[in-house]
Structures are given as C-alpha cells and as structure tokens.
Protein backbone atom coordinates (compact mmCIF):
# COMPACT_ATOMS: atom_id res chain seq x y z
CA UNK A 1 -2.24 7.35 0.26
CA UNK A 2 -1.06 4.15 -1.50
CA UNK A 3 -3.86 2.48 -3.87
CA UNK A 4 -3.86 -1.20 -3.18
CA UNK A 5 -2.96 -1.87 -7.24
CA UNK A 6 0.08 0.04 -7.10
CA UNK A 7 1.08 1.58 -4.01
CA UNK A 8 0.79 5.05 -5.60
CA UNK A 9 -0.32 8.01 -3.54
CA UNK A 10 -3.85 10.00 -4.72
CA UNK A 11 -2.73 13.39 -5.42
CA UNK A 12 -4.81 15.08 -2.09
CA UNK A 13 -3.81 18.41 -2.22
CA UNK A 14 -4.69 18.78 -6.28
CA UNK A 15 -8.15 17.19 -4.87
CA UNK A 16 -8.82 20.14 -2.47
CA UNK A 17 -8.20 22.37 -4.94
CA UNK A 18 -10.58 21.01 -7.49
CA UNK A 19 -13.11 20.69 -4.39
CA UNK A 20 -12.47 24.90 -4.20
CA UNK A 21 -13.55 25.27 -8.16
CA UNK A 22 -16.61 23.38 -7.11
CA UNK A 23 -17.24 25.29 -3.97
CA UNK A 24 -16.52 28.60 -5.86
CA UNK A 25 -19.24 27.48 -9.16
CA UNK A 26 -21.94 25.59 -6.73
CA UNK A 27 -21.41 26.71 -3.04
CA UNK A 28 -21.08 22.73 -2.38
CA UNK A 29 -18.41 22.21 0.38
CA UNK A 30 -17.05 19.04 0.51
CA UNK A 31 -14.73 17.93 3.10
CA UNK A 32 -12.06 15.01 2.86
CA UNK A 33 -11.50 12.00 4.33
CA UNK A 34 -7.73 10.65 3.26
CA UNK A 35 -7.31 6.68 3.63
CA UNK A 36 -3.51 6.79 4.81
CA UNK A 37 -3.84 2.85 5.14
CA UNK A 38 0.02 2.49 4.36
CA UNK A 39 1.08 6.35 3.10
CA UNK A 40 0.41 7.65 6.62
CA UNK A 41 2.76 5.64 8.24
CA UNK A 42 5.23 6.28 5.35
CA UNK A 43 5.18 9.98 4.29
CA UNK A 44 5.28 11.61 7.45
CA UNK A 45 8.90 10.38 7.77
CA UNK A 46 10.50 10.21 4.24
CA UNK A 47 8.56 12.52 2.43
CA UNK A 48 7.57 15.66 4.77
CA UNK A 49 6.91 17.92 2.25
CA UNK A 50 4.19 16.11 0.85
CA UNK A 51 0.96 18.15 1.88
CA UNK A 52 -1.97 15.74 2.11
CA UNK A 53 -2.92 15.98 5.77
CA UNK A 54 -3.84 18.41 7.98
CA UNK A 55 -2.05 21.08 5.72
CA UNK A 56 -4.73 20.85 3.61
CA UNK A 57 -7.73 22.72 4.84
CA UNK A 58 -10.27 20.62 3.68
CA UNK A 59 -8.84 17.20 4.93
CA UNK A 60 -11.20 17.12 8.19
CA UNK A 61 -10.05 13.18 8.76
CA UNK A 62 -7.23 10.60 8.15
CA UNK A 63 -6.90 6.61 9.23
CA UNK A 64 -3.98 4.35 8.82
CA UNK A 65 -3.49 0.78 9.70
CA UNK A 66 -0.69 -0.20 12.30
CA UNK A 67 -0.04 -3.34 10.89
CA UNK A 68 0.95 -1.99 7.43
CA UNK A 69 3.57 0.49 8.30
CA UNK A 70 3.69 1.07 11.27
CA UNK A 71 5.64 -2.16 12.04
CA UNK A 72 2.66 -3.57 14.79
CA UNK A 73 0.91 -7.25 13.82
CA UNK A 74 -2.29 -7.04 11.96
CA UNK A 75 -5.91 -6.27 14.03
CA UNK A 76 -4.60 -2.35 14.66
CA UNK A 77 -6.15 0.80 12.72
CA UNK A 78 -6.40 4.70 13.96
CA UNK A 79 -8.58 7.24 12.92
CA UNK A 80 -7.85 11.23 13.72
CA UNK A 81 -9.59 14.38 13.06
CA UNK A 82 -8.56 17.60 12.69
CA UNK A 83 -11.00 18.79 15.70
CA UNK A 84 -12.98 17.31 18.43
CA UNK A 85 -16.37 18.56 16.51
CA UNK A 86 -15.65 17.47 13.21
CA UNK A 87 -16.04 13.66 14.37
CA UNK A 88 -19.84 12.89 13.80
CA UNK A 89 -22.05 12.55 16.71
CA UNK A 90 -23.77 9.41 15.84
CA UNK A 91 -20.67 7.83 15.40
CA UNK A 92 -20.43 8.11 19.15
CA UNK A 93 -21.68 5.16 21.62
CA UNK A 94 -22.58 6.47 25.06
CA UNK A 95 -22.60 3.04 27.38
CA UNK A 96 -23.88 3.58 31.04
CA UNK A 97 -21.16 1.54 32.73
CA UNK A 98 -20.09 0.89 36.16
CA UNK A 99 -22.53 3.81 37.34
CA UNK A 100 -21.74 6.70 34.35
CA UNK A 101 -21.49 7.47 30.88
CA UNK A 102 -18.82 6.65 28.57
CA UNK A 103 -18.73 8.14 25.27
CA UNK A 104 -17.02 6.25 23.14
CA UNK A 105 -15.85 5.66 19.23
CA UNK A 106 -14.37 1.99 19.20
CA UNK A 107 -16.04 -1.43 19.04
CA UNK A 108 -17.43 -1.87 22.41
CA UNK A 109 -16.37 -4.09 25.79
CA UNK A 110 -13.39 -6.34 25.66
CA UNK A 111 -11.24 -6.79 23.13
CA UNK A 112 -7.33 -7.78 22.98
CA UNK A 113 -4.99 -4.23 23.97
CA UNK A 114 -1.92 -6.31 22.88
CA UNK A 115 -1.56 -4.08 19.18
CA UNK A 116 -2.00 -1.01 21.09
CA UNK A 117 0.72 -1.44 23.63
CA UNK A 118 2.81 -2.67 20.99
CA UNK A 119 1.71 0.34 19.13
CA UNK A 120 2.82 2.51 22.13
CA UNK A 121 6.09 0.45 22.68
CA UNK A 122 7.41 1.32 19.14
CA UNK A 123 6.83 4.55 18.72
CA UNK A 124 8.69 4.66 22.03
CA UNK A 125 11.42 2.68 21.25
CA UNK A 126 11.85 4.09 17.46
CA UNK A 127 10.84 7.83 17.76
CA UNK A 128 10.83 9.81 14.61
CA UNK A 129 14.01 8.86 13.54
CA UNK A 130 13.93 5.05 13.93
CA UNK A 131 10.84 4.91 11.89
CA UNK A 132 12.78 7.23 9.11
CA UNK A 133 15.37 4.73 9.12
CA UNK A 134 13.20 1.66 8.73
CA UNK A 135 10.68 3.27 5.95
CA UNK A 136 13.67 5.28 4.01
CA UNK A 137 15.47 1.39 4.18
CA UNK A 138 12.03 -0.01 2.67
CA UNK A 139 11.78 2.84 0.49
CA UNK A 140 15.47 2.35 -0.71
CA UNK A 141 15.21 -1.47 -1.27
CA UNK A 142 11.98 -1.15 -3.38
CA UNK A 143 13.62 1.49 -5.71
CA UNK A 144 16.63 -0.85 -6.57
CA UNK A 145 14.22 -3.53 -7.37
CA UNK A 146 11.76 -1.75 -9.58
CA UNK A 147 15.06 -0.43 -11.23
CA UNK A 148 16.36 -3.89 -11.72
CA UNK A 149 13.29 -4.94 -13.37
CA UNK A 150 12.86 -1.88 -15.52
CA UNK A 151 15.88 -2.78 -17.37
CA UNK A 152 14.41 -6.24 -18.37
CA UNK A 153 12.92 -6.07 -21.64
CA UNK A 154 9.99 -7.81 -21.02
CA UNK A 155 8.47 -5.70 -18.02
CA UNK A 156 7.90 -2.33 -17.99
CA UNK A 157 7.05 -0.60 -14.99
CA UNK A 158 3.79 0.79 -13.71
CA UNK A 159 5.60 3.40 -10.91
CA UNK A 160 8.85 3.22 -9.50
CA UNK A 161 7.88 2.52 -5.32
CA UNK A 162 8.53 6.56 -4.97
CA UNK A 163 5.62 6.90 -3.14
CA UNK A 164 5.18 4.04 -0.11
CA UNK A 165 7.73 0.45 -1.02
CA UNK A 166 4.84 -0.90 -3.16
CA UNK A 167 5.01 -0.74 -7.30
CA UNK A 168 3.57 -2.77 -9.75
CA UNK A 169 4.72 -4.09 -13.85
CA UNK A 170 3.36 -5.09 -16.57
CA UNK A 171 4.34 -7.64 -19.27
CA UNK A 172 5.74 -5.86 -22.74
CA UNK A 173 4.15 -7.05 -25.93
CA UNK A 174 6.56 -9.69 -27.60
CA UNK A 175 5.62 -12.47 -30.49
CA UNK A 176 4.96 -15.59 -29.97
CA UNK A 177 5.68 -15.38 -25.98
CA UNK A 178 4.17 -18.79 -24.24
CA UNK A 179 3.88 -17.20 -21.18
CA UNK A 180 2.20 -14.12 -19.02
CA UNK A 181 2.19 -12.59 -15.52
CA UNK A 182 0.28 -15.70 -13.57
CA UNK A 183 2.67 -18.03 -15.10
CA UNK A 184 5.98 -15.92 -13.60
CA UNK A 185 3.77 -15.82 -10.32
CA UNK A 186 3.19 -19.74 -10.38
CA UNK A 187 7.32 -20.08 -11.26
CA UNK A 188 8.21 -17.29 -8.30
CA UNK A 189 5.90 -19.31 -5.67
CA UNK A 190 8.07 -22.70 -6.56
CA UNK A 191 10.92 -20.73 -5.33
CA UNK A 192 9.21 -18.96 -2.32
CA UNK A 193 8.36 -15.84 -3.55
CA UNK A 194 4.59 -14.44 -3.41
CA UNK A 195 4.08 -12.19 -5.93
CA UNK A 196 0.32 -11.48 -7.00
CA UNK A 197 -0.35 -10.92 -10.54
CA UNK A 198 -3.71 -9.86 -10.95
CA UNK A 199 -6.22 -7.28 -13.58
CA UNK A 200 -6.50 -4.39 -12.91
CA UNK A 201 -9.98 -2.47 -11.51
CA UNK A 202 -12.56 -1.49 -13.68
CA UNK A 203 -12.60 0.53 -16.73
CA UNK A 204 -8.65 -1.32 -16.96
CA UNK A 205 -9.54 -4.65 -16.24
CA UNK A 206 -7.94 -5.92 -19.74
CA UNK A 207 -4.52 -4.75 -18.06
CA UNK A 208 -2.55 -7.56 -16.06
CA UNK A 209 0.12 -6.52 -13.42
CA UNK A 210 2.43 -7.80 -10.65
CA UNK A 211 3.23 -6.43 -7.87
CA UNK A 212 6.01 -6.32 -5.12
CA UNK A 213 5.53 -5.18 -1.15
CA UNK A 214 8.80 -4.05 0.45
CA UNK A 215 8.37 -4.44 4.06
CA UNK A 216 10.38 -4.12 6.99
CA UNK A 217 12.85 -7.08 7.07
CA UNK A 218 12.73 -7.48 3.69
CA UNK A 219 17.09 -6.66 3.22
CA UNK A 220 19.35 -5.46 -0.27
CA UNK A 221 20.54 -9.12 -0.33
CA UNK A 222 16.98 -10.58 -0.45
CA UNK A 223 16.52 -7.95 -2.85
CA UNK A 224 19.55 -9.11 -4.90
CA UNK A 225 18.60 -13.07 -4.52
CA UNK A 226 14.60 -12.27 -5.61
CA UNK A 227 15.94 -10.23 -8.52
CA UNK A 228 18.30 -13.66 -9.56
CA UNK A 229 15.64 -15.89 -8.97
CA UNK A 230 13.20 -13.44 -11.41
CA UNK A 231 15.69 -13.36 -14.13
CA UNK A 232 15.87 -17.16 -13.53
CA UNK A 233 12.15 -18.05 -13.92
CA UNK A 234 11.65 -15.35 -16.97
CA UNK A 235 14.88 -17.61 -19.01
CA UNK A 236 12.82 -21.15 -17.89
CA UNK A 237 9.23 -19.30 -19.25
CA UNK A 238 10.93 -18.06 -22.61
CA UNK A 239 12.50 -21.98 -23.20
CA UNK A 240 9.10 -22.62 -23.83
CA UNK A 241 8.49 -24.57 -26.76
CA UNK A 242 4.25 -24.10 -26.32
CA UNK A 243 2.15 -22.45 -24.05
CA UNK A 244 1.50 -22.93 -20.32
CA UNK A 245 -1.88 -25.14 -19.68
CA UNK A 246 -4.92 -22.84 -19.72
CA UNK A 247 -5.42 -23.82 -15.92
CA UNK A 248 -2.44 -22.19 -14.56
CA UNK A 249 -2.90 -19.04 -16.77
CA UNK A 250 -6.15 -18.28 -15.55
CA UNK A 251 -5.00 -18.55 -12.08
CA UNK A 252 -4.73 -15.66 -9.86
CA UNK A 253 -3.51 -15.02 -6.65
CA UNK A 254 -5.23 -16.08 -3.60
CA UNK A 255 -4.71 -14.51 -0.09
C-alpha cells in the first residue's frame, strides 16, 4: 500500500480475487499479508472506500510504520491480524519472568516506549478527523505539484500522488538535451531540495525517475517556492552548451 518507487497502492482486492481462480483450479489457499508501510496510515482516512484490509477475506495480516504516516519519529512499526489464531505460534516468545510466563511477539526486554506513547498521544490528540485533515492536506499539496510538473514539457508523470502524497516522473525524450534526472537532483540539492532520482527495479531498470514525498509540514507555499526553484534549475540545465561531467550523471541518491 504505497511501493517505495512510486508511492502507488498494489491493487489488494483484484489480488484476492485472482488468489480465488487459483483456489477454485488447484485447491491452494493462499492468505495475504498487505505491507501498509505508508497506505495504512493514509487510506483509512481519505480514501475509505478502498477495500484492501480486513474487507477482504483473505487479508489475514497488515503492518504499517508510525513514523511514515502516522506523524510519530522513526523506530515505530505495528503489525495486526484479523484473529488471535491467525498469528503464528512460533512467532511467539514465552519468557519466564519475574516468577511466570509471558507470551510475547516484540523484540524482547528493554527498549525505548517513547514512539509508543507518542503513538498513543496523537491518536488522542488528532482522532479520526485530525489525521483526515493532515493526510487530505498532504494528499492535496502533492496533487498540485505533480500537476505543476505535468505541464512541463520535459517530465511526464509516472502517477499523480492519488494514492498516498508520494509520485514519481520521468524525463521526456528531447534532442540534443545535456542533461538527465541526477543532474536536476544535483541542481535541486544546491538549493535545498532532496529529491532522489534513481532506476527503476528490475525488469525496468533502463527507466530513470524522480520522486517527491509530501509529508506533514510540507505547506502550498513550499509547494509553490519548490515548483519555482524546479522551473529554475530545468532553464540553468537547458543553457547548457555540453553535457554535465560523467561523474555527476552517474550519481545517485544517497540516504
């Protein structure tokens, strides 16, 4: 529920049904497990309708990451499942501790509580509605960017950030350009802005995009000044009178 490349969702429910033709020709039942790493902190409020979780009957399992989406530092992840039983029993640690068994699914002994609280604290302090407000405002501010940078003629766009605030581009085929996607991320960096170009996985690793993370905090007018600053470092790269130096175009981004 958002591929790192893009941000796009899988499409879960057309899985499950595929999953049924199998079970129907073979007898195999296969169960899912749906990685909501950022989607499940997304869809839930802006997108309700979307059936990939426990609407679907064969989603037995779904994790997300609190320090994606749901607006809590990093070091925080949850795991559910639809029923008690459908977790795996050797998954399960049973410590003998202060004088009785504790069964337990979690890395063991001590370890810092401080995302958990803060965890706790925000959904408090939010409720359903805050986080709508904060992902639809993400949500929003992504869609007037990728529609910003559609209408450039060099980039055209992967998605749209319809699905979680993450969408990707790729560079349009033009003659004689001096310039590609790590050179605009080299140009964007000068000026603050981290913006990963990178290949895409394999069987499409000859395709090159960039992509763009909307976040909370990340406002219309930062939108608006990125956008100028873009439009800025694409009219420096086309004054080119010969190509970047080979170092900088192989260059990709680094975390």
């Amino acid at each position: 529920m958002g591929v790192t490349y893009t941000g796009m969702y899988e499409p879960v429910e057309q899985i499950s049904e595929a999953l049924d033709r199998i079970e129907e020709r073979t007898g195999l039942d296969v169960r899912i497990h749906v990685d909501g790493a950022s989607g499940g902190m997304i869809a839930p409020f802006i997108q309700p309708d979307l059936a990939w979780d426990f609407r679907v009957k064969r989603v037995y399992s779904i994790s997300t990451s609190g320090h994606k989406y749901g607006l809590v530092y990093p070091g925080l992840g949850w795991v559910v499942w639809r029923e008690t039983a459908d977790l795996p029993e050797s998954l399960i640690f049973k410590v003998s501790y202060l004088g009785g068994e504790m069964p337990t699914f979690a890395l063991n002994f001590s370890r810092p509580g401080a995302q958990v609280l803060l965890q706790y604290y925000m959904f408090l302090r939010l409720g359903f509605d805050g986080y709508r407000r904060v992902q639809q405002t993400s949500h929003d501010v992504a869609k007037y960017l990728s529609g910003e940078i559609e209408q450039m003629d060099d980039f055209t766009l992967w998605n749209d950030g319809s699905d979680i605030p993450v969408f990707a581009w790729m560079l349009n085929d033009k003659p004689d350009r001096k310039w590609n996607l790590y050179d605009l991320q080299d140009r964007l960096r000068m000026k603050g802005w981290l913006v990963p170009a990178y290949p895409m996985p394999v069987d499409l690793t000859q395709v090159t995009v960039q992509r763009i993370v909307v976040r909370n905090g990340f406002s219309h007018d930062m939108a608006e000044a990125f956008i100028k600053d873009l439009k800025s470092c694409v009219k420096y790269l086309d004054g080119l009178r010969s190509p970047m130096p080979s170092e900088a175009r192989a260059s990709g981004f680094h975390h």
